[in-house]
N, C-alpha and C. Protein backbone atom coordinates (compact mmCIF):
# COMPACT_ATOMS: atom_id res chain seq x y z
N UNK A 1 101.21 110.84 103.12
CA UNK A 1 102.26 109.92 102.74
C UNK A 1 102.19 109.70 101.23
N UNK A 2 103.55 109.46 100.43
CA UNK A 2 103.09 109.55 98.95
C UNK A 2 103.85 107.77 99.19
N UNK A 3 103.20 108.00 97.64
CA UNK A 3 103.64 106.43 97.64
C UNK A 3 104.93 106.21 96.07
N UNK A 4 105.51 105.23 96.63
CA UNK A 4 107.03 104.94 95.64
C UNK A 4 107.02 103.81 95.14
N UNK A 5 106.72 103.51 93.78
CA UNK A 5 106.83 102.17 93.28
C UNK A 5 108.40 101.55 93.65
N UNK A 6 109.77 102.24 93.46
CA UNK A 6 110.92 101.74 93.84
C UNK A 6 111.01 101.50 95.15
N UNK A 7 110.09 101.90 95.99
CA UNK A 7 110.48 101.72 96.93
C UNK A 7 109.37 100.27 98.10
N UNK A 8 108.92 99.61 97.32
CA UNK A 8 107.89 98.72 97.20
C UNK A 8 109.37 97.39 97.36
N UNK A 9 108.13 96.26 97.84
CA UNK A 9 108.91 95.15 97.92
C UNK A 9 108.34 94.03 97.57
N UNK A 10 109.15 93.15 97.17
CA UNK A 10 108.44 92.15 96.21
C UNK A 10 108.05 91.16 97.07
N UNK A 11 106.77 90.00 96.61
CA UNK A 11 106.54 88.99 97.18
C UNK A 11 107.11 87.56 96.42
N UNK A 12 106.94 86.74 96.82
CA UNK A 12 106.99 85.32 96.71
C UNK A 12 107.48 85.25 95.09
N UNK A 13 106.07 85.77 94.18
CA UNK A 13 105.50 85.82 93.23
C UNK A 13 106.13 86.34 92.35
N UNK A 14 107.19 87.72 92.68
CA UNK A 14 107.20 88.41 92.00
C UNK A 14 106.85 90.33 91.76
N UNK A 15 105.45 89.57 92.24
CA UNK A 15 105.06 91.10 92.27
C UNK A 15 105.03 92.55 93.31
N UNK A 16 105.02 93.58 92.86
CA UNK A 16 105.37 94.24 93.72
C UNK A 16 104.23 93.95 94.92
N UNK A 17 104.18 94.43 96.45
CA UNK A 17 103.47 95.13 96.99
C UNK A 17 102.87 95.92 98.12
N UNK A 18 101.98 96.56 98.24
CA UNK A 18 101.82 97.78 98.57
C UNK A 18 100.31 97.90 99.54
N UNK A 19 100.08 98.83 100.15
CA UNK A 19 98.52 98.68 100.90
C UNK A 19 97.81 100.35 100.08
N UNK A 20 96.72 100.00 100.98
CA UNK A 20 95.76 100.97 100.25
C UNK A 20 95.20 102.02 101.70
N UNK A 21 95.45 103.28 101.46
CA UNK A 21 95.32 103.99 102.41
C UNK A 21 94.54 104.05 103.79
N UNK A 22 93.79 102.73 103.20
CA UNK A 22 92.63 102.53 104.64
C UNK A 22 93.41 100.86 104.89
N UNK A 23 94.21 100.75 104.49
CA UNK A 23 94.94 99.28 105.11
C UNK A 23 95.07 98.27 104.64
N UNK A 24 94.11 97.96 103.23
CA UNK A 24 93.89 96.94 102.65
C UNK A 24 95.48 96.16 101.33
N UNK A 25 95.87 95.13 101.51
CA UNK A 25 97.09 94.55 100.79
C UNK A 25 96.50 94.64 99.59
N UNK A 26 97.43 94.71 98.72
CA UNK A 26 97.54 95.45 97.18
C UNK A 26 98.65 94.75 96.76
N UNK A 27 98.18 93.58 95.70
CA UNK A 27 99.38 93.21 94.95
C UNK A 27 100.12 93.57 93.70
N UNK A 28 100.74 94.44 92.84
CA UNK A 28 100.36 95.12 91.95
C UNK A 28 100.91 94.69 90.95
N UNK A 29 100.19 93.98 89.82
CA UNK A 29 100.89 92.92 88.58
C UNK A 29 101.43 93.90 87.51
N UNK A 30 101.00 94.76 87.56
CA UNK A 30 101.29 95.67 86.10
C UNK A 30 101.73 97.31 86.78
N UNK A 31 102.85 97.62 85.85
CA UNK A 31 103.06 99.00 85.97
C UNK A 31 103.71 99.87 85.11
N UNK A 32 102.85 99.16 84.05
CA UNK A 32 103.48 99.98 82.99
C UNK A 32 102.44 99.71 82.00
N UNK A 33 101.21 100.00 82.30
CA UNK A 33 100.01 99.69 81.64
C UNK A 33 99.49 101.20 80.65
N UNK A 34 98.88 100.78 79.36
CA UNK A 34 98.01 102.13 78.91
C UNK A 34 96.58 102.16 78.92
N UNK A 35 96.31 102.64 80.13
CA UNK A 35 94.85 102.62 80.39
C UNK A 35 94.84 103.62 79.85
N UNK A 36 93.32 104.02 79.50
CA UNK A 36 92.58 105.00 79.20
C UNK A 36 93.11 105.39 77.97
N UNK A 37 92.58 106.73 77.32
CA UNK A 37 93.55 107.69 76.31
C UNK A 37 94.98 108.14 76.03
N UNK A 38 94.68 108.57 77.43
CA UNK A 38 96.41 109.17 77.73
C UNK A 38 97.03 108.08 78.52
N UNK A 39 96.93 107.34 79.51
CA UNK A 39 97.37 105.93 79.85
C UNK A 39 97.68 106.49 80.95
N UNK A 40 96.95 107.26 82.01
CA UNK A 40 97.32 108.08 83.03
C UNK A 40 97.11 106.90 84.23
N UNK A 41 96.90 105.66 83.83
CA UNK A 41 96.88 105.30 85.32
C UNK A 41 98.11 103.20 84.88
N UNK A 42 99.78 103.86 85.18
CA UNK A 42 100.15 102.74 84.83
C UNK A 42 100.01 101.86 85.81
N UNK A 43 99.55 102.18 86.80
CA UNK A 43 99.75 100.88 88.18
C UNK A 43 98.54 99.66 87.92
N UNK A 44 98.25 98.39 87.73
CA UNK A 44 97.06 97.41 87.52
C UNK A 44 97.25 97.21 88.91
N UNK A 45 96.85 96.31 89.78
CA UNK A 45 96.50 95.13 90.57
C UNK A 45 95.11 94.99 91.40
N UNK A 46 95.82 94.23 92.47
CA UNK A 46 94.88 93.37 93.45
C UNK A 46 94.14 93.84 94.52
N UNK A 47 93.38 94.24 95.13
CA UNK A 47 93.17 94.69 96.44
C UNK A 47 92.05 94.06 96.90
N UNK A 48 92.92 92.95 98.47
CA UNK A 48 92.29 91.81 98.95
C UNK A 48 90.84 92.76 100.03
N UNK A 49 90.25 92.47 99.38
CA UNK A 49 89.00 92.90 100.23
C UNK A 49 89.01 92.23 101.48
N UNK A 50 87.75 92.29 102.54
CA UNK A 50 87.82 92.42 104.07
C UNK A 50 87.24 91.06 103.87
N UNK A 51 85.99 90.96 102.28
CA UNK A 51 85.03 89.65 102.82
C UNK A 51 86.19 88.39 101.97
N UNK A 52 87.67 88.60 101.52
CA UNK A 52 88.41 87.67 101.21
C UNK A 52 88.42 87.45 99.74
N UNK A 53 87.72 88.28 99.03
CA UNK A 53 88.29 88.11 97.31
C UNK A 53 88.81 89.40 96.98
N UNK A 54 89.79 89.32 95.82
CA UNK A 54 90.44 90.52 95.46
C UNK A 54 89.88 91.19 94.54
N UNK A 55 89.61 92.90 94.29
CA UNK A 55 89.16 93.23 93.03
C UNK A 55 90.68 93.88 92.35
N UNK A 56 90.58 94.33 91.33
CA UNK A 56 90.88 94.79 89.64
C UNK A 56 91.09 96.07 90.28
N UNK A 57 92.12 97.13 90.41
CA UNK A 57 91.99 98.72 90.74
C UNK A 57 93.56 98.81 89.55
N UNK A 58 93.07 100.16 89.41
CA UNK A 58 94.25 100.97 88.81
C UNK A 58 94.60 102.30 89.16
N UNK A 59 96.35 102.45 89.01
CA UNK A 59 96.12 103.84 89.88
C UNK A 59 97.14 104.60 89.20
N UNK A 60 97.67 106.08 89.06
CA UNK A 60 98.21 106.90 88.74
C UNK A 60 99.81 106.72 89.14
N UNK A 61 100.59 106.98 88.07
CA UNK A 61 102.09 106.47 88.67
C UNK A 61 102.45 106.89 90.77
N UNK A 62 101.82 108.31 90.75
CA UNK A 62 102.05 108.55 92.61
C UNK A 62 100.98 107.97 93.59
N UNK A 63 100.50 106.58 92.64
CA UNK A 63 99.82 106.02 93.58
C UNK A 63 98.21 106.32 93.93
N UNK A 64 97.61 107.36 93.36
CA UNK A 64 96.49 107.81 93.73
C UNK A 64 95.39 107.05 92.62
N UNK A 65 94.37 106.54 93.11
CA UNK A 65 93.32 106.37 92.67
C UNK A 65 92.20 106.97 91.72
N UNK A 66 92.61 108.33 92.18
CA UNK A 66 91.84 109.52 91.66
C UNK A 66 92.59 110.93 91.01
N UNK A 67 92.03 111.67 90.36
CA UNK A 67 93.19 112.53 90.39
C UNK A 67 93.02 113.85 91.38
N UNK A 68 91.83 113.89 92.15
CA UNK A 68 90.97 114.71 92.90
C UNK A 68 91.72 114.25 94.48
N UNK A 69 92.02 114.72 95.27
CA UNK A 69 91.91 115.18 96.19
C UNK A 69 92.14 112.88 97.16
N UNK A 70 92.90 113.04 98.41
CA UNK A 70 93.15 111.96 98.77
C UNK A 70 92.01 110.69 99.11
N UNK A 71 92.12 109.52 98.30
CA UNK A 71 90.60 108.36 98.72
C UNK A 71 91.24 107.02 99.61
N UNK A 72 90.16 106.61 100.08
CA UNK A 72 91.19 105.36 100.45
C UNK A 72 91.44 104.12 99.56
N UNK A 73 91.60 104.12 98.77
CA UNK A 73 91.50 103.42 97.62
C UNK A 73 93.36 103.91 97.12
N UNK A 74 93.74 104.85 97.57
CA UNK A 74 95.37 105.50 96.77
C UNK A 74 96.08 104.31 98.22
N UNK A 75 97.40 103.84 97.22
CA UNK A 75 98.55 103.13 97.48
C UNK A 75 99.59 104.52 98.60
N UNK A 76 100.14 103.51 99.22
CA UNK A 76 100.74 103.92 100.35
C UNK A 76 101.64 102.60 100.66
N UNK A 77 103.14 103.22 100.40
CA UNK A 77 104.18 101.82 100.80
C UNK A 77 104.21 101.19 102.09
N UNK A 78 104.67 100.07 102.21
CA UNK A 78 104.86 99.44 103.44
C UNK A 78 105.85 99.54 104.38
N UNK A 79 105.77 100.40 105.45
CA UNK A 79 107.11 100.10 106.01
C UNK A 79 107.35 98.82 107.03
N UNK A 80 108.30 98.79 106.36
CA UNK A 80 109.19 97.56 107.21
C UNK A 80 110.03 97.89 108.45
N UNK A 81 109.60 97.18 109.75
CA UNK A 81 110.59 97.56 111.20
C UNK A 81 111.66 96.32 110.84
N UNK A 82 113.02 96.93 110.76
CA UNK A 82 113.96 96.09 111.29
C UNK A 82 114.23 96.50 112.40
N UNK A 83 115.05 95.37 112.64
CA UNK A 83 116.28 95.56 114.06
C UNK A 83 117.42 94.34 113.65
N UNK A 84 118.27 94.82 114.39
CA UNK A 84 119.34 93.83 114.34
C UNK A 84 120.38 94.06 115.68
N UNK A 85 120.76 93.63 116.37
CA UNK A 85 121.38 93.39 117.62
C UNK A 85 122.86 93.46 117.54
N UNK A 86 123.81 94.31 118.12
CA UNK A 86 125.35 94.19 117.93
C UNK A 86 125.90 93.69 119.29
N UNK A 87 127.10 92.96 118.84
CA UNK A 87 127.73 93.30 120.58
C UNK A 87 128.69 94.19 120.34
N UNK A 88 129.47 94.67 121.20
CA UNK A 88 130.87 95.30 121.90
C UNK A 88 131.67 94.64 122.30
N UNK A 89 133.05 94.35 122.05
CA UNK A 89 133.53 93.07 122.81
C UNK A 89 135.01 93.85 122.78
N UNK A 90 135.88 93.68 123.73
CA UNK A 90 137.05 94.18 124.19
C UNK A 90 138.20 92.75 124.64
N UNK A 91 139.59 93.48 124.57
CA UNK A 91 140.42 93.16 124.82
C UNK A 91 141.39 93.56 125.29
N UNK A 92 141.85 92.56 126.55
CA UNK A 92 142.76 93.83 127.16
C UNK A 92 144.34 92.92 126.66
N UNK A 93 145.14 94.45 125.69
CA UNK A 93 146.74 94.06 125.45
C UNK A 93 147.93 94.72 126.36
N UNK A 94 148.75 94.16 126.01
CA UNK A 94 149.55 95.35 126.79
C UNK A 94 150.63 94.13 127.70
N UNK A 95 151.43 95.01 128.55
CA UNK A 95 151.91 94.51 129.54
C UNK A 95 151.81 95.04 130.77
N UNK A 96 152.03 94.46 131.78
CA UNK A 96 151.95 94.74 133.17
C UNK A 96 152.46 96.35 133.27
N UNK A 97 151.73 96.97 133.70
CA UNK A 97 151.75 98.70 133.68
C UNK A 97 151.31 99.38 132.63
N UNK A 98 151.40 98.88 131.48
CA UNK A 98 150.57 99.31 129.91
C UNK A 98 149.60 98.46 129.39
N UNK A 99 148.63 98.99 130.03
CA UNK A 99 147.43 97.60 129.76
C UNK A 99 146.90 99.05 128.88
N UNK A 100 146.15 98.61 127.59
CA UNK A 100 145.39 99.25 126.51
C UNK A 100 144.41 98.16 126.08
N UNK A 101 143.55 98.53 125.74
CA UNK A 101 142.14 98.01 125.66
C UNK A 101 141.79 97.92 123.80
N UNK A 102 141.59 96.99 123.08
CA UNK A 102 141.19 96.70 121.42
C UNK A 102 139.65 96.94 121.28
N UNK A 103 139.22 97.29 120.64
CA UNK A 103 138.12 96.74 120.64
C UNK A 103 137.14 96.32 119.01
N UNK A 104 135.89 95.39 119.15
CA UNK A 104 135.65 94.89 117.89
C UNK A 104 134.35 94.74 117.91
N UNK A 105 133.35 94.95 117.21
CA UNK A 105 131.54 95.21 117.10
C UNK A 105 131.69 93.69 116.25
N UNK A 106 130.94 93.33 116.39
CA UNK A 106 130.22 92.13 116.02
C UNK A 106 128.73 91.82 115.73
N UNK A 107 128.24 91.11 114.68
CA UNK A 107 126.65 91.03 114.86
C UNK A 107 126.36 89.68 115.76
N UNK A 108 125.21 90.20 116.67
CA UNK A 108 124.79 88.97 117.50
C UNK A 108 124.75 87.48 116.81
N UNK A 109 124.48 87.39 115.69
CA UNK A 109 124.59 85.88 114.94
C UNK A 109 126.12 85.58 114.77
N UNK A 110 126.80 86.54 114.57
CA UNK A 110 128.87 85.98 114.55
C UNK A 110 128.70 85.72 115.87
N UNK A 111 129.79 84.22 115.43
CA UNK A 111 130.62 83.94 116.58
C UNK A 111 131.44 84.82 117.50
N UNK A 112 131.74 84.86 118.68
CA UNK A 112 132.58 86.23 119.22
C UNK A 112 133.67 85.46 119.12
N UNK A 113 134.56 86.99 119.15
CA UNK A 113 136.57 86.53 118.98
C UNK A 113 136.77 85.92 119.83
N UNK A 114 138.15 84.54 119.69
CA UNK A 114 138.43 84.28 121.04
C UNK A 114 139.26 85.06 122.03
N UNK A 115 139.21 84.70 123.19
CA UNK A 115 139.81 85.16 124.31
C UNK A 115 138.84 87.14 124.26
N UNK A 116 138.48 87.15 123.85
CA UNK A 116 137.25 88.82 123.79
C UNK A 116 136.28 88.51 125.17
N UNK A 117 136.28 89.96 125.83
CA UNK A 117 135.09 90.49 126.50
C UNK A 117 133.45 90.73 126.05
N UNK A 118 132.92 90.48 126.50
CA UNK A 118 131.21 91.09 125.66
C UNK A 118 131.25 91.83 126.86
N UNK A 119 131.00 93.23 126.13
CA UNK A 119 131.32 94.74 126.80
C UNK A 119 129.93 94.88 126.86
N UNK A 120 128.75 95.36 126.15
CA UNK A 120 128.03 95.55 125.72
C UNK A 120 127.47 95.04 124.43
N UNK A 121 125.77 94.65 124.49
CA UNK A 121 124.89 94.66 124.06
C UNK A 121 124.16 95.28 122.87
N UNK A 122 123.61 96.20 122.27
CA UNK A 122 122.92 97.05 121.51
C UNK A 122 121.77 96.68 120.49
N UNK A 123 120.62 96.87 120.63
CA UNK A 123 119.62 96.48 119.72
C UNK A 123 119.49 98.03 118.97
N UNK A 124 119.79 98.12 117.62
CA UNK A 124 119.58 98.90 116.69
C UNK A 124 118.12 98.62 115.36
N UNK A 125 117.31 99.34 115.49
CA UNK A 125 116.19 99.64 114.81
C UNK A 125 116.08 100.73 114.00
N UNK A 126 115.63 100.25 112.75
CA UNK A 126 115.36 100.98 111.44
C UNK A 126 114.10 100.92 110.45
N UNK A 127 113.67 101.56 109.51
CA UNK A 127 112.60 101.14 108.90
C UNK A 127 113.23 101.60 107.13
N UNK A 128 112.31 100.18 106.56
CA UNK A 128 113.07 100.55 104.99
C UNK A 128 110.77 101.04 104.85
């Protein structure tokens, strides 16, 4: 899995963030830092350890820790499960012998149309 600073999401705070290939939350304050000589590693932040304090890591714009080969220490984005729920809702127009059927999708939080059928249901799931 590579990892995408744009594609990171912000907290509370501000800052981006991100986990660390073995699972650990990564808050990342800086990314546009010149470490070293060549400044090969712009990513700064946080990574909340297991016993509850955070250390200081820096990492290479694709996220890696190292420039050698994959550690668990390299960033890996978060995916996020959505879902969101639709209905189906119908209407029957027409007149006596020409009955034709409307129909209108709605999100489960809208109010439904008046005088409308709830046809169907649908829970739709995605991941950003």
């Amino acid at each position: 899995m590579t990892f995408d600073l744009k594609k990171c999401h912000k907290n509370a705070d501000g800052h981006y963030v991100a986990r660390t290939r073995d699972g650990r939350d990564v808050r990342i304050l800086v990314w546009d830092a010149k470490v070293g000589t060549r400044g090969i590693c712009p990513l700064v932040g946080l990574v909340m350890q297991p016993e509850g304090f955070e250390d200081t890591c820096c990492w290479e714009e694709n996220g890696r820790a190292a420039r050698v080969g994959e550690r668990p220490d390299d960033l890996v984005n978060i995916i996020e499960k959505r879902h969101r729920s639709i209905v189906l809702y119908r209407l029957r127009t027409g007149e006596a012998g020409e009955v034709s059927w409307q129909y209108t999708v709605r999100m489960t939080n809208e109010p439904p149309p008046p005088c409308w059928e709830r046809v169907v249901t649908q829970r739709i799931e995605w991941e950003e």
